[in-house]
Protein backbone atom coordinates (compact mmCIF):
# COMPACT_ATOMS: atom_id res chain seq x y z
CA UNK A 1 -11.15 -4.45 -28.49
CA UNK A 2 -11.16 -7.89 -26.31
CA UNK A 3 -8.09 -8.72 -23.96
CA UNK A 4 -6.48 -10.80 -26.15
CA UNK A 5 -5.90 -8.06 -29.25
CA UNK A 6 -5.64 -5.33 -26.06
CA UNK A 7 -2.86 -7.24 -24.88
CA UNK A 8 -1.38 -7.90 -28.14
CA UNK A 9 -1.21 -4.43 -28.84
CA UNK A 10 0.40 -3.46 -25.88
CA UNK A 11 2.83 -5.75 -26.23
CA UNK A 12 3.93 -4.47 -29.92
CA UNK A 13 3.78 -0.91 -28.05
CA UNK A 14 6.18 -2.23 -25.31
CA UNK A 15 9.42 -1.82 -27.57
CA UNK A 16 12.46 -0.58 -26.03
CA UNK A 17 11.11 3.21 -27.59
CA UNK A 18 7.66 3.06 -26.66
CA UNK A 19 8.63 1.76 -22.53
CA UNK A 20 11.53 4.42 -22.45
CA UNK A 21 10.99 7.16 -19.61
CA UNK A 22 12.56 10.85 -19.40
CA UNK A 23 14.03 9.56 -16.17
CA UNK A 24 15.23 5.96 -17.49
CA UNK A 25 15.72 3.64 -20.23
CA UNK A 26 14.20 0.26 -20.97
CA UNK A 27 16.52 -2.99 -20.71
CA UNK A 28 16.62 -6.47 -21.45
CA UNK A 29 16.10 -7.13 -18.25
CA UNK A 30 12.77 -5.58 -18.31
CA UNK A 31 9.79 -7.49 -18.46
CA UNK A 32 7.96 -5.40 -20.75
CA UNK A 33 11.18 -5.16 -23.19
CA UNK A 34 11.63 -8.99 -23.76
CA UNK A 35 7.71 -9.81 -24.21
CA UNK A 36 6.96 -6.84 -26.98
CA UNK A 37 10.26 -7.90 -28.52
CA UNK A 38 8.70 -11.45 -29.80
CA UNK A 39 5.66 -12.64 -30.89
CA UNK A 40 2.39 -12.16 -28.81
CA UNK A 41 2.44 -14.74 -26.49
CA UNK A 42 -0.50 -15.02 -22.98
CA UNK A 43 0.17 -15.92 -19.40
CA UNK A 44 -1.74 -19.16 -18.55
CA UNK A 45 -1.69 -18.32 -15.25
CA UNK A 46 -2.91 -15.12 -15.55
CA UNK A 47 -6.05 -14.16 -13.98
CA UNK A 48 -7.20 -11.25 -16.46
CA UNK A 49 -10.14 -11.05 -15.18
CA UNK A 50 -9.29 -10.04 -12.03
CA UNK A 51 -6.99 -7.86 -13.44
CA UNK A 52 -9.70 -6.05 -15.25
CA UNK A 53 -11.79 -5.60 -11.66
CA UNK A 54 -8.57 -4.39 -10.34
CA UNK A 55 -7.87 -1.74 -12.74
CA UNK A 56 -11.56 -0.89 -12.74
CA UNK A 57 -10.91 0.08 -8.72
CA UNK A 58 -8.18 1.92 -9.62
CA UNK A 59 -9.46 4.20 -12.35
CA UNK A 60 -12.32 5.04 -10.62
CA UNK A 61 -10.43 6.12 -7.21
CA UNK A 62 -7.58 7.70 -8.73
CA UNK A 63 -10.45 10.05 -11.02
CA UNK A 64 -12.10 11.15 -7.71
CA UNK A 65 -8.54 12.80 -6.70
CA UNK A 66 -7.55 13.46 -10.72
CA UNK A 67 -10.25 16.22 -11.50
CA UNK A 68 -9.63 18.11 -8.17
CA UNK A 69 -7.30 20.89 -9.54
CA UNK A 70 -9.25 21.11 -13.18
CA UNK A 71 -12.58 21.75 -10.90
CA UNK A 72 -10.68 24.12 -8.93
CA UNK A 73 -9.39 25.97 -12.09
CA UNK A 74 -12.22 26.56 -13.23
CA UNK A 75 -14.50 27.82 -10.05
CA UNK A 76 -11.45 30.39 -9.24
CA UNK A 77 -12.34 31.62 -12.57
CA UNK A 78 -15.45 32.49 -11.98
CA UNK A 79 -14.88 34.16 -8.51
CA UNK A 80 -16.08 37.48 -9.24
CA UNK A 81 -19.25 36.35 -11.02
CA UNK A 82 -22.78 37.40 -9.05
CA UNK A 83 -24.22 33.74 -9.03
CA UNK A 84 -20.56 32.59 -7.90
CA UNK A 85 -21.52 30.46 -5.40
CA UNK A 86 -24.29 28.72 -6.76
CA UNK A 87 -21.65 27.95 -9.84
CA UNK A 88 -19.01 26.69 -7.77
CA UNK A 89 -21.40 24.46 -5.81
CA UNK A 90 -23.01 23.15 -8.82
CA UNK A 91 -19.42 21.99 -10.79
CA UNK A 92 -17.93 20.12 -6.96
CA UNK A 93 -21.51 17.96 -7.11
CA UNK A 94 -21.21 17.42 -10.74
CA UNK A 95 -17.58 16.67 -11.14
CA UNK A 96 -16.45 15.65 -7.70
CA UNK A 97 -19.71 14.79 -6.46
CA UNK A 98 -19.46 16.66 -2.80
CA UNK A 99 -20.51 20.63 -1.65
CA UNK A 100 -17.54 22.56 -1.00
CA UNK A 101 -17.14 24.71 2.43
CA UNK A 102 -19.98 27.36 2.20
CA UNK A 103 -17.54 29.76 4.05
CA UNK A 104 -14.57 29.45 2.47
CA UNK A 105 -16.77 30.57 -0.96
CA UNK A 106 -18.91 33.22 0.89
CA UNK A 107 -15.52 34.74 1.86
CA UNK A 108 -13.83 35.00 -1.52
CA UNK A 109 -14.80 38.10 -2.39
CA UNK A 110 -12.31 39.99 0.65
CA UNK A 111 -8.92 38.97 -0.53
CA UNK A 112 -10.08 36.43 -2.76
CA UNK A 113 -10.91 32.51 -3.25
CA UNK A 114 -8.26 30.76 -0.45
CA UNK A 115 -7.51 27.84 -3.27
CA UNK A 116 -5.25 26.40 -0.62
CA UNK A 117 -7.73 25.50 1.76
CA UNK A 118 -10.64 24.28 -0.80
CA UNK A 119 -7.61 21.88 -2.02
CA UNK A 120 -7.03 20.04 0.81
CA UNK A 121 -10.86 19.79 1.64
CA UNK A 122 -11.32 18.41 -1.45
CA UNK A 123 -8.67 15.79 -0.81
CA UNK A 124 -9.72 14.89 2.29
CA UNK A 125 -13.37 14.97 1.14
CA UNK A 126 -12.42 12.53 -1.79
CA UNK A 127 -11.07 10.33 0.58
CA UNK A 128 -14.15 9.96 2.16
CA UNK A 129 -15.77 9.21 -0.94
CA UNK A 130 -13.40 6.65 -1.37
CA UNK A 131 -14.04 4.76 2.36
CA UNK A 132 -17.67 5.80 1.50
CA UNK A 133 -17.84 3.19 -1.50
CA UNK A 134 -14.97 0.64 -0.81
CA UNK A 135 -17.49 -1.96 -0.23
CA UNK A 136 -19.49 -1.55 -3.34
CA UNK A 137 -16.44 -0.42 -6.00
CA UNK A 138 -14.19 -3.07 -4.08
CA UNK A 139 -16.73 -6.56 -4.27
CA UNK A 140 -15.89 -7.57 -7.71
CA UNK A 141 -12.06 -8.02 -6.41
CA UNK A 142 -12.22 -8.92 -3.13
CA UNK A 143 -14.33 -11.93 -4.24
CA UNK A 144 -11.94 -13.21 -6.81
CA UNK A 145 -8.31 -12.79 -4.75
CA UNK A 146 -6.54 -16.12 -4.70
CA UNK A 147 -4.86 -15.88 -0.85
CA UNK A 148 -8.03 -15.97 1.27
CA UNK A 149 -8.43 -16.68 4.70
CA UNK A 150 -9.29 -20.82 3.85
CA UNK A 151 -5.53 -20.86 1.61
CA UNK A 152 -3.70 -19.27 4.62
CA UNK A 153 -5.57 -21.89 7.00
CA UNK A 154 -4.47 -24.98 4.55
CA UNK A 155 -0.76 -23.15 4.73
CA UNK A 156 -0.89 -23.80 8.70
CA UNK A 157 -1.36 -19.47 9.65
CA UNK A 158 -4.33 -17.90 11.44
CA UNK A 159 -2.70 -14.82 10.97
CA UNK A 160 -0.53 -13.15 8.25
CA UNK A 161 0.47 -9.44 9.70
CA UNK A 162 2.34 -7.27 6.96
CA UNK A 163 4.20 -4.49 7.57
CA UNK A 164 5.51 -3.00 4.50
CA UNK A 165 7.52 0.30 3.95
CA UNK A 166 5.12 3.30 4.44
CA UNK A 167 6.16 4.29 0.65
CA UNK A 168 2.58 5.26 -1.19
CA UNK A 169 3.87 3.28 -3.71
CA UNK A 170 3.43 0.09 -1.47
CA UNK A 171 -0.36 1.25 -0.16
CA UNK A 172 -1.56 -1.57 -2.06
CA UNK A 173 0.65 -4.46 -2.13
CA UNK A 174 -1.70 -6.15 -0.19
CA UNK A 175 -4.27 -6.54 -2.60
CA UNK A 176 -2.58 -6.51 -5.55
CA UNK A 177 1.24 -7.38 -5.83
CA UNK A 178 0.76 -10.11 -3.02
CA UNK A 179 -3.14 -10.63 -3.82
CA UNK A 180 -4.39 -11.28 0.04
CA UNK A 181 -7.70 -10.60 0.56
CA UNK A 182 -7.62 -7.88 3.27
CA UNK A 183 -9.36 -9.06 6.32
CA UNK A 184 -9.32 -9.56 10.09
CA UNK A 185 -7.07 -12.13 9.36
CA UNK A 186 -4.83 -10.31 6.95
CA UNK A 187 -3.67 -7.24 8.55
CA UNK A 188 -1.04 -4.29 6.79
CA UNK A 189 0.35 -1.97 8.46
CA UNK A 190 2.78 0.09 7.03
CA UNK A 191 6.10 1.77 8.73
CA UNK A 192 8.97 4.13 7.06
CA UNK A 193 11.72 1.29 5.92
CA UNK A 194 9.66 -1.53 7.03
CA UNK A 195 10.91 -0.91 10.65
CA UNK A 196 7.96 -1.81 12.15
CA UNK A 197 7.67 -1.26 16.15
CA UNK A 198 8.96 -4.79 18.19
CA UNK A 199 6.45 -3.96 21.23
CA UNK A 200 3.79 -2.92 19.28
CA UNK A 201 4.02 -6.22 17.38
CA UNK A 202 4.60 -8.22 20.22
CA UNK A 203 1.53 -6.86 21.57
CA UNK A 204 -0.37 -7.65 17.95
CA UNK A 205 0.85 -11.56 18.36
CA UNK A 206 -0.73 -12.03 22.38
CA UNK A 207 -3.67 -10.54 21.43
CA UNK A 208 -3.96 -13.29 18.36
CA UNK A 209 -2.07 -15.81 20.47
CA UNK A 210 -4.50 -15.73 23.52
CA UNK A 211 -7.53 -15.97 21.47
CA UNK A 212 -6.16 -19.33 19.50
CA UNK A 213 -5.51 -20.41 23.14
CA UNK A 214 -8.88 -19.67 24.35
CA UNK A 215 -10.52 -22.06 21.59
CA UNK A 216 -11.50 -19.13 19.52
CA UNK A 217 -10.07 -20.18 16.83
CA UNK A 218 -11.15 -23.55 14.80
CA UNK A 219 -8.13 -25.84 14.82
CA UNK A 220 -6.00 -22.96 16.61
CA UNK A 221 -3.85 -25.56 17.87
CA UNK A 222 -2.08 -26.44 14.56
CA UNK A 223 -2.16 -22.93 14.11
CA UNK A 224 0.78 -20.39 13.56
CA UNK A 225 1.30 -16.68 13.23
CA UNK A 226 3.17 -15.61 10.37
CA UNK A 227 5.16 -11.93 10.20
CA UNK A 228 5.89 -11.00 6.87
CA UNK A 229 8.37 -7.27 6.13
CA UNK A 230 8.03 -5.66 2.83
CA UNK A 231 10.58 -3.67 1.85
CA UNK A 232 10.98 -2.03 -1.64
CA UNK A 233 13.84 -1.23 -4.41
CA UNK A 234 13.66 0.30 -7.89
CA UNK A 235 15.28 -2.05 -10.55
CA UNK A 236 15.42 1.20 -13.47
CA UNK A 237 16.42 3.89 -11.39
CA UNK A 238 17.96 2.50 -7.70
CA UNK A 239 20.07 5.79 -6.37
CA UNK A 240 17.07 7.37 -7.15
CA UNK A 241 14.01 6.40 -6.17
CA UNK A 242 14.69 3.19 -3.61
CA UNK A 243 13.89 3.63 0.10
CA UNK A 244 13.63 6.95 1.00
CA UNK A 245 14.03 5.90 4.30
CA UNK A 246 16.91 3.81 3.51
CA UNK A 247 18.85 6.44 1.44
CA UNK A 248 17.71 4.56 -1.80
CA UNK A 249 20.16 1.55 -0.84
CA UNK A 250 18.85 -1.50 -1.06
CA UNK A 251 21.31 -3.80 0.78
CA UNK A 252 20.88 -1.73 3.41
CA UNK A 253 17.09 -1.82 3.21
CA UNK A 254 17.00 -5.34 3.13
CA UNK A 255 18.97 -6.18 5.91
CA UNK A 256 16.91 -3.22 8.33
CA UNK A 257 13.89 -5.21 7.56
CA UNK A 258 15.65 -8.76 8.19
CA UNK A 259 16.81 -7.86 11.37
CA UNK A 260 13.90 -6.38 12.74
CA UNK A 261 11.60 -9.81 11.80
CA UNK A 262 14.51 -11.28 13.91
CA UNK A 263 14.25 -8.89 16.51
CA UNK A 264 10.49 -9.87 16.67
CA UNK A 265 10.90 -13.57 16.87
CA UNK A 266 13.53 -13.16 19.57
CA UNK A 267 11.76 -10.58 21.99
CA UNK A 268 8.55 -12.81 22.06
CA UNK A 269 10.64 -16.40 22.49
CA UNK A 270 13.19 -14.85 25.39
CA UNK A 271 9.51 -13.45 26.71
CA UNK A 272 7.20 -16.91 26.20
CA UNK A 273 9.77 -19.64 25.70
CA UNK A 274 11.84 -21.14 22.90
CA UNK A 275 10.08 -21.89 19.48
CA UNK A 276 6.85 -19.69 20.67
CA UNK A 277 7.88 -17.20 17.92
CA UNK A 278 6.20 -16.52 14.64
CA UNK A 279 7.28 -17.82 11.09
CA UNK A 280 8.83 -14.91 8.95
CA UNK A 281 8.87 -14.30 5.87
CA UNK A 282 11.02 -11.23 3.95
CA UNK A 283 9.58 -10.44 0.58
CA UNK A 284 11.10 -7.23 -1.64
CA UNK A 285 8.73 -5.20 -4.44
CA UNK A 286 10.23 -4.00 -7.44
CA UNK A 287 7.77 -1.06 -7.31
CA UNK A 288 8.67 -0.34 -10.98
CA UNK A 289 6.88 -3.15 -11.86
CA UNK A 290 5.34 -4.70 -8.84
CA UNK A 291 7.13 -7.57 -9.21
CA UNK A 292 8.56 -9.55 -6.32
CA UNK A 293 11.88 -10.81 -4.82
CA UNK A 294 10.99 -14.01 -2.27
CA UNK A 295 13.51 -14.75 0.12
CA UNK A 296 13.20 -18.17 1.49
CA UNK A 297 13.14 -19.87 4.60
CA UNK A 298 15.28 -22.64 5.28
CA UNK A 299 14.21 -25.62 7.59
CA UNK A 300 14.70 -24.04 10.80
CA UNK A 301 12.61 -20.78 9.33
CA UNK A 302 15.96 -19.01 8.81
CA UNK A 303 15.92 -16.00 6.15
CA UNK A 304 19.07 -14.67 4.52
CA UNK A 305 19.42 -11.64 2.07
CA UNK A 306 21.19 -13.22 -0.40
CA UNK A 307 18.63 -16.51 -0.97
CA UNK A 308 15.49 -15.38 -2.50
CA UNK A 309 14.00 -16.21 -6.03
CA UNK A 310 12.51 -12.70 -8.13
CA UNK A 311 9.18 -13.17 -10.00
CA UNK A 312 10.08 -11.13 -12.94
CA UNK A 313 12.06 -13.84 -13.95
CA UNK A 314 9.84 -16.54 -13.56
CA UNK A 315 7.73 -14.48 -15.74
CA UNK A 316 9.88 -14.54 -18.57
CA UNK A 317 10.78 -18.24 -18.21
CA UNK A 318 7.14 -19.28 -18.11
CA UNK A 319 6.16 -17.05 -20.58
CA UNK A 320 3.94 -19.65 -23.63
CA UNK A 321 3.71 -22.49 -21.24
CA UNK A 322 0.81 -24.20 -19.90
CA UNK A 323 -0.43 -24.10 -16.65
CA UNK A 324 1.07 -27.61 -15.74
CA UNK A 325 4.25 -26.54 -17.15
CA UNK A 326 5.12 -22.74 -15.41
CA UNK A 327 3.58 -24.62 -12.06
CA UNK A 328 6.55 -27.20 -12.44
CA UNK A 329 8.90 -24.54 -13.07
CA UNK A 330 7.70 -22.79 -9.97
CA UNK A 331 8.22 -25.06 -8.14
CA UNK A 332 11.51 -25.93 -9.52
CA UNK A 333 12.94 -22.57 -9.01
CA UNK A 334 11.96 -22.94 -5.53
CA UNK A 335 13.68 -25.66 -4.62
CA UNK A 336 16.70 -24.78 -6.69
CA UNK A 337 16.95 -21.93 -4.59
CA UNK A 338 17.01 -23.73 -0.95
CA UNK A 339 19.79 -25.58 -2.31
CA UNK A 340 21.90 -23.74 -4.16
CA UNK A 341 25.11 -22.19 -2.51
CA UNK A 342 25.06 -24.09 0.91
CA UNK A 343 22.82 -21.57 2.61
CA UNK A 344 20.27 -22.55 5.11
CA UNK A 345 19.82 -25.91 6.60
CA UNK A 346 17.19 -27.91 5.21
CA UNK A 347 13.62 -27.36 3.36
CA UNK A 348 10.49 -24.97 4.55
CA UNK A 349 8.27 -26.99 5.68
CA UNK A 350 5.57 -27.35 3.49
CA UNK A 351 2.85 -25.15 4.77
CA UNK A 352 5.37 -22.12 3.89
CA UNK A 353 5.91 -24.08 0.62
CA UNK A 354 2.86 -23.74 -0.80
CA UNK A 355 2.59 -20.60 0.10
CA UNK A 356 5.80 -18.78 -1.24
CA UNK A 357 4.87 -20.68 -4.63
CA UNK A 358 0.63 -19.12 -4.79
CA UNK A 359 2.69 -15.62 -3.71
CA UNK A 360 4.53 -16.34 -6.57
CA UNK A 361 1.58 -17.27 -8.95
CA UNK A 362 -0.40 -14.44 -8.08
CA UNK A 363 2.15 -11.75 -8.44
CA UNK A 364 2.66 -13.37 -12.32
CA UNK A 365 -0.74 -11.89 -12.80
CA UNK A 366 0.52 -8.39 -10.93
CA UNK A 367 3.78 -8.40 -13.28
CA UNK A 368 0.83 -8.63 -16.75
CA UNK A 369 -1.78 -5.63 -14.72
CA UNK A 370 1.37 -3.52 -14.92
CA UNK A 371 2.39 -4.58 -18.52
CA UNK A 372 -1.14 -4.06 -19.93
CA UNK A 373 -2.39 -1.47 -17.75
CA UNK A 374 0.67 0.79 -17.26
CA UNK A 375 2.83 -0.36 -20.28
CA UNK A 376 5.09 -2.50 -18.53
CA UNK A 377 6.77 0.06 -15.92
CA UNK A 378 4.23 2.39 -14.09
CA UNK A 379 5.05 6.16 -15.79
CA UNK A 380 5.85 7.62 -12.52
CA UNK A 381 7.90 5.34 -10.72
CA UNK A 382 8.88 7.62 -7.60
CA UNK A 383 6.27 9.37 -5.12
CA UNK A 384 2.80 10.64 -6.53
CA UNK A 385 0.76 10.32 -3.47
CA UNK A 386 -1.77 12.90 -2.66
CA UNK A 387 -2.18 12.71 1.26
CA UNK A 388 -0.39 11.67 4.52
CA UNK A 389 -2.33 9.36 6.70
CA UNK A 390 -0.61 9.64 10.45
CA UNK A 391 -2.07 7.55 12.70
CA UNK A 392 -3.73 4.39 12.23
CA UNK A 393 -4.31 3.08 8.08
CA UNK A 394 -7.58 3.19 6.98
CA UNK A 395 -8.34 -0.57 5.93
CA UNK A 396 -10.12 0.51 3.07
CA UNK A 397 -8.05 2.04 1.32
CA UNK A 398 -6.09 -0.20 -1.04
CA UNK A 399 -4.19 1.64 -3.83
CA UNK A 400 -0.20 1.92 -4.83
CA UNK A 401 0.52 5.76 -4.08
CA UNK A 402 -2.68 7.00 -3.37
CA UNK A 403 -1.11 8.13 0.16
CA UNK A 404 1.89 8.12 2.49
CA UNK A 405 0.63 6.50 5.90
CA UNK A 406 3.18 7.34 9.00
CA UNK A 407 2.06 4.70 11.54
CA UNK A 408 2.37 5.93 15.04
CA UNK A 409 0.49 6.12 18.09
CA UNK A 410 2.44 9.16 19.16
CA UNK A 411 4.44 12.04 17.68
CA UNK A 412 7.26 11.39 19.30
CA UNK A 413 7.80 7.70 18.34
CA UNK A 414 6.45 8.43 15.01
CA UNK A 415 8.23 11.47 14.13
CA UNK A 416 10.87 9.42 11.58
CA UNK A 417 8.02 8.30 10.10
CA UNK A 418 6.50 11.83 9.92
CA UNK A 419 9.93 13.47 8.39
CA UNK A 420 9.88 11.51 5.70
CA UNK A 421 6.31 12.07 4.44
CA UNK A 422 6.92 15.45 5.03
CA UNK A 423 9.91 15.67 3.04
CA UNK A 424 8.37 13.84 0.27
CA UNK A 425 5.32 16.60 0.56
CA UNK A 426 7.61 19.22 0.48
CA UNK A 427 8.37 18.09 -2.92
CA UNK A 428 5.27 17.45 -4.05
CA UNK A 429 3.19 19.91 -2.46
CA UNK A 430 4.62 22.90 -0.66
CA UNK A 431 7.38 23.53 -3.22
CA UNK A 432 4.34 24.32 -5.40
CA UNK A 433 2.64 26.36 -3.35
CA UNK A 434 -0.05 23.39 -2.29
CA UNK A 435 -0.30 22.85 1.23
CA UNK A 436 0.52 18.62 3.13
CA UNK A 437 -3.01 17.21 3.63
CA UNK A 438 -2.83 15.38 6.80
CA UNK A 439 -5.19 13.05 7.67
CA UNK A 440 -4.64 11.81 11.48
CA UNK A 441 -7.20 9.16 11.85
CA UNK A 442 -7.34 6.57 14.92
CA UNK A 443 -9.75 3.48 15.62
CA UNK A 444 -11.52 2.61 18.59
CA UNK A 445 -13.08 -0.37 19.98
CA UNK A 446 -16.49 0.19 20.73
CA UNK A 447 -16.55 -2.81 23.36
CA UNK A 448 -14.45 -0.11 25.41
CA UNK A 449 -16.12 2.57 27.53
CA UNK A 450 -15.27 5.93 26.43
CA UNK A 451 -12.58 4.44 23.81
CA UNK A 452 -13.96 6.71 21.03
CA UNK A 453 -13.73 9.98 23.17
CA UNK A 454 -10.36 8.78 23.90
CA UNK A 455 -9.29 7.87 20.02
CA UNK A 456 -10.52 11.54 19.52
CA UNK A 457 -8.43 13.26 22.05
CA UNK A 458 -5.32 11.46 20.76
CA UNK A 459 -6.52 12.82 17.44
CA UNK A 460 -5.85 16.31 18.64
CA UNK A 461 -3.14 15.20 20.38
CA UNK A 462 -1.48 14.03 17.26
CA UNK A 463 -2.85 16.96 15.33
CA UNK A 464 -1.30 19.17 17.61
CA UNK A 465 2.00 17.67 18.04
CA UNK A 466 2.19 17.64 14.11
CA UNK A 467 1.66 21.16 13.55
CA UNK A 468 4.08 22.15 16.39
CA UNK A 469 6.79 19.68 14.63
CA UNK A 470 6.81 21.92 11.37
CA UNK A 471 6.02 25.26 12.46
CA UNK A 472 7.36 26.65 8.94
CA UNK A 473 4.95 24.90 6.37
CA UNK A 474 2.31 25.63 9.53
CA UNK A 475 2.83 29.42 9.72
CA UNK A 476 2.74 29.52 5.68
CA UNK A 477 -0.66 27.57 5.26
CA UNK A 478 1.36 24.77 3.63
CA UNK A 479 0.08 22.22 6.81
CA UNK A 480 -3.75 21.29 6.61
CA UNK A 481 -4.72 18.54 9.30
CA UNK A 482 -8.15 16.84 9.63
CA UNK A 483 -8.74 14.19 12.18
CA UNK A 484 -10.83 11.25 11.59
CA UNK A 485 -11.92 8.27 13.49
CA UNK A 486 -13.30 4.61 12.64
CA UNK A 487 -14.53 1.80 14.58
CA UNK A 488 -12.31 -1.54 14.65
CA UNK A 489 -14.24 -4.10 13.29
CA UNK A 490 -17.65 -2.11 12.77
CA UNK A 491 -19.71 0.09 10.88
CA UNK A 492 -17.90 3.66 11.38
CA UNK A 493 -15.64 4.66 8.95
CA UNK A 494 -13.81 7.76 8.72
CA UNK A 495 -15.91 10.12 10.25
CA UNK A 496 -14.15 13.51 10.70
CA UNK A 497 -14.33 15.51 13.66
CA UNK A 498 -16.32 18.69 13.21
CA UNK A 499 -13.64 20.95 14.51
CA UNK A 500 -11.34 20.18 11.59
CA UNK A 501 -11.25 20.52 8.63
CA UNK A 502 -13.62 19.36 6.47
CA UNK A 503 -16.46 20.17 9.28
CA UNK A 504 -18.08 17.20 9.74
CA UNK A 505 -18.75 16.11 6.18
C-alpha cells in the first residue's frame, strides 16, 4: 500500500471509536478526530519521507528491547533440559542477537534460572546494540532533518542547548518533535521538570562563549547562544499523566521552567555584564501527540506563559492548503500572537523569527508521524520506558520513552531527579517483580590526563551512592546498576566497566 492510500486509511480509522483509549476519550479538539472526520486530505508541508526513515529507527530499536521477555519465556522453559545452555545461547544470538552471561546459565540448575538478573543484562545489553548501530540505523534521518547546524547559523545561534524534562517520553524531542539534527552544536540534556542546573549551564555558555571569542568560530562575532526549556503537558488526560515532577500541573510546570531560563540569563549578565546573556526560548510538548505550544519572545527577548501559539492548531487550519498558503498562515499566526493582548513590547527580531516559524513547520510533519504511525495519539500516553540513565545522556540515543535519564554529576544534587525515575520504576518494574535497570554512564575528554580513570571512579561513585539511596529495592534484587563510559566527541561509546554488570560486553 503507498503513503497516500496508507494515510487515507488511517485517517478513515481515526474516528472518534477507532482513536478512543481505556484511559481517555477522543475530542474535537484532537487532531486525529477532526482529520478522519472529513474527506482524505495531505499535508503539503509534510515531509513523509522523513517520516518513514523516522519510524523505520524506531521500529527497529524499540524490537531490540520488545522480544526481551518472549526470549526469556521461553529459555526459562527449557531450564532443566541437558543441552540447556547451548539452547539458551542459541535463541539470545538469534532473536536478540547477543550471548547471555555464561554464569548466570551454568548456575540455574541450584535454585534455578535468576530471570531477574538475565533481564536487566539483556536491557542493558540491548542498549548497547542500540549505541552500537546509531550511526548506520540513524544516517537516513540525520541527513534529511530540516534544523541543521547552517539554518541555526542563518537564525544568528552557534549554539542551541535544550534541556527538556527528563520524562522518557521527551528522550527524543530533539530529533523528532523539534527536528534538530543532534550535533556538537545542538546539545539536549534532560532534567526532572525542566529545572535544569543555573551553574552547570553557566559553565556550558563560557565554555561556548570563550571559544566564539577566541576566533574559533566562523563569524562568532554575530553569533549568539540560544537556551531553549522543554517542558511537557498531556492535552487527553492532564491530572494524570502531566509532569510527574510537577504534580501533573501544568501552570505550574510552565512557569518552573520560565523562571529558571530567567534565572540563567540573569546569573551570567550580573556575572559578565548587561545584555551578555543568551536568547531563550520556552517551548511546551503535548506528548500525546508531540505537538507543540511556542511561546514567543517579544522585542526585548521577553517570554510570558500566557503568549505562545500551539501547532496542533495550525495543523488543522492548514490542513488542504498549499505550501505558499499554510507558510502565510504561519506566519500570520505568529505575528497575531506578538500582538494580541498588549503583552510584550515589540517584535523578535528576526533571526528568532524564522526560527520559531521552521520549529513550527517541522513539528506539522511530527503532528502526521503520530497520526499515521501511532493513530493520531500514541497508545500509551504515560511512562513506558525500559531503563534509567543517571549520569550523563548518551547522545545516541534518540527515542520518546525508550528511557528515563536523571542528569547529575552527583547523588546528592541529583537525587530529585533520581526519586522520580525511581518512582516511575517502581511502577513499572519492581511492582512486577522486575528489577530498575540503571545505567550510570559518564563521558570523558580524552585531551585530559587520567579523565577516563576519573569518569570511571565517579561511575562507582554514583553507582554506589544509588544503591545506598534505596536500600529496599537493593536488598530485594529489584536495583541492577551497570556503569558505562564514552568519550566526548570521539570514538568510545558506551563501553561498560567489567566489574558490573554486563561484564564487559
Amino acid at each position: 500500500m503507498n503513503t497516500r492510500k496508507r494515510l487515507h486509511a488511517l485517517r478513515r480509522e481515526a474516528s472518534p471509536a477507532a482513536v478512543t483509549s481505556p484511559e481517555v476519550a477522543a475530542t474535537p479538539d484532537h487532531p486525529a478526530y477532526v482529520i478522519g472526520s472529513g474527506e482524505m486530505r495531505e499535508h503539503a508541508l509534510v515531509d513523509r519521507d522523513l517520516n518513514q526513515l523516522l519510524f523505520d529507527y524506531e521500529r527497529t530499536v524499540r524490537l531490540r528491547f520488545a522480544r526481551i521477555v518472549d526470549v526469556l519465556k521461553r529459555i526459562s522453559a527449557h531450564q532443566h533440559d541437558e543441552n540447556f545452555i547451548e539452547l539458551a545461547q542459541q535463541l539470545a544470538r538469534e532473536q536478540l542477537g547477543f550471548d547471555l552471561p555464561t554464569q548466570v546459565l551454568e548456575d540455574a540448575w541450584v535454585c534455578g534460572l535468576d530471570l531477574s538478573t538475565l533481564h536487566s543484562r539483556c536491557i542493558f545489553s540491548s542498549l548497547k546494540l542500540s549505541v552500537d548501530n546509531a550511526q548506520t540505523e540513524q544516517i537516513g534521518w540525520r541527513q534529511r532533518l530540516p534544523l541543521d547546524e547552517n539554518f541555526l547559523r542563518s537564525c544568528g545561534y552557534h549554539t542551541v542547548d535544550i534541556s527538556p524534562c527528563s520524562d522518557g517520553r521527551l528522550q527524543g524531542v530533539g530529533a523528532y518533535a523539534l527536528r534538530f539534527l543532534p550535533g556538537p552544536n545542538v546539545r539536549v540534556k534532560g532534567y526532572a521538570g525542566a529545572l535544569f542546573n543555573v551553574e552547570a549551564n553557566m559553565s556550558d555558555w563560557a565554555e561556548r562563549e570563550v571559544k566564539r571569542l577566541s576566533g574559533a568560530m566562523v563569524d562568532g562575532d554575530r553569533l549568539n547562544f540560544l537556551k531553549i526549556a522543554v517542558y511537557h503537558f498531556s492535552s487527553s488526560s492532564p491530572d494524570n499523566h502531566g509532569c510527574a515532577a510537577h504534580n501533573s500541573n501544568d501552570n505550574q510546570a510552565t512557569q518552573a521552567a520560565l523562571q529558571r531560563l530567567y534565572e540563567l540569563r540573569a546569573a551570567i549578565e550580573r556575572t559578565f555584564g548587561a545584555g551578555a546573556g543568551p536568547d531563550i526560548l520556552l517551548i511546551g510538548v503535548d506528548t500525546d501527540l508531540d505537538a507543540l505550544r511556542i511561546h514567543l519572545p517579544d522585542g526585548f527577548g521577553e517570554l510570558s506563559a500566557h503568549r505562545y501559539f500551539e501547532t496542533a492548531q495550525i495543523y488543522r487550519d492548514t490542513l488542504g492548503l498549499s505550501p505558499e498558503a499554510a507558510r502565510t498562515h504561519i506566519a500570520e499566526t505568529v505575528a497575531k500572537g506578538m500582538g494580541g493582548g498588549g503583552q510584550g513590547s515589540g517584535r523578535m527580531h528576526e533571526g528568532m523569527r524564522r526560527l520559531v516559524l521552521a520549529l513550527a513547520e517541522a513539528n506539522l510533519s511530527q503532528i502526521e508521524y503520530v497520526i499515521e504511525h501511532h493513530t493520531g495519539r500514541y497508545a500509551t500516553i504515560g511512562h513506558d520506558e525500559q531503563y534509567i540513565i543517571a549520569g550523563e545522556k548518551l547522545r545516541p540515543l534518540q527515542l520518546r520513552n525508550l528511557f528515563y535519564l536523571a542528569h547529575l554529576n552527583t547523588m546528592e544534587e541529583g537525587a530529585p531527579d533520581m526519586d522520580v525515575g525511581i518512582d516511575i520504576f517502581t511502577k513499572l518494574n519492581a511492582a512486577h517483580g522486575l528489577p530498575v535497570p540503571v545505567l550510570v554512564h559518564f563521558e570523558y575528554d580524552a585531551r585530559v590526563p587520567k579523565s577516563r580513570e576519573r569518569a570511571i571512579a565517579r561511575g562507582r561513585r554514583v553507582r554506589d551512592a544509588i544503591e545506598a539511596r534505596y536500600p529496599v529495592l537493593a536488598a530485594r534484587g529489584l536495583l541492577n546498576c551497570a556503569i558505562a563510559v564514552s568519550e566526548r566527541g570521539g570514538e568510545e561509546r558506551c563501553t561498560f566497566i567489567a566489574d558490573d554488570a554486563v561484564d564487559g560486553h
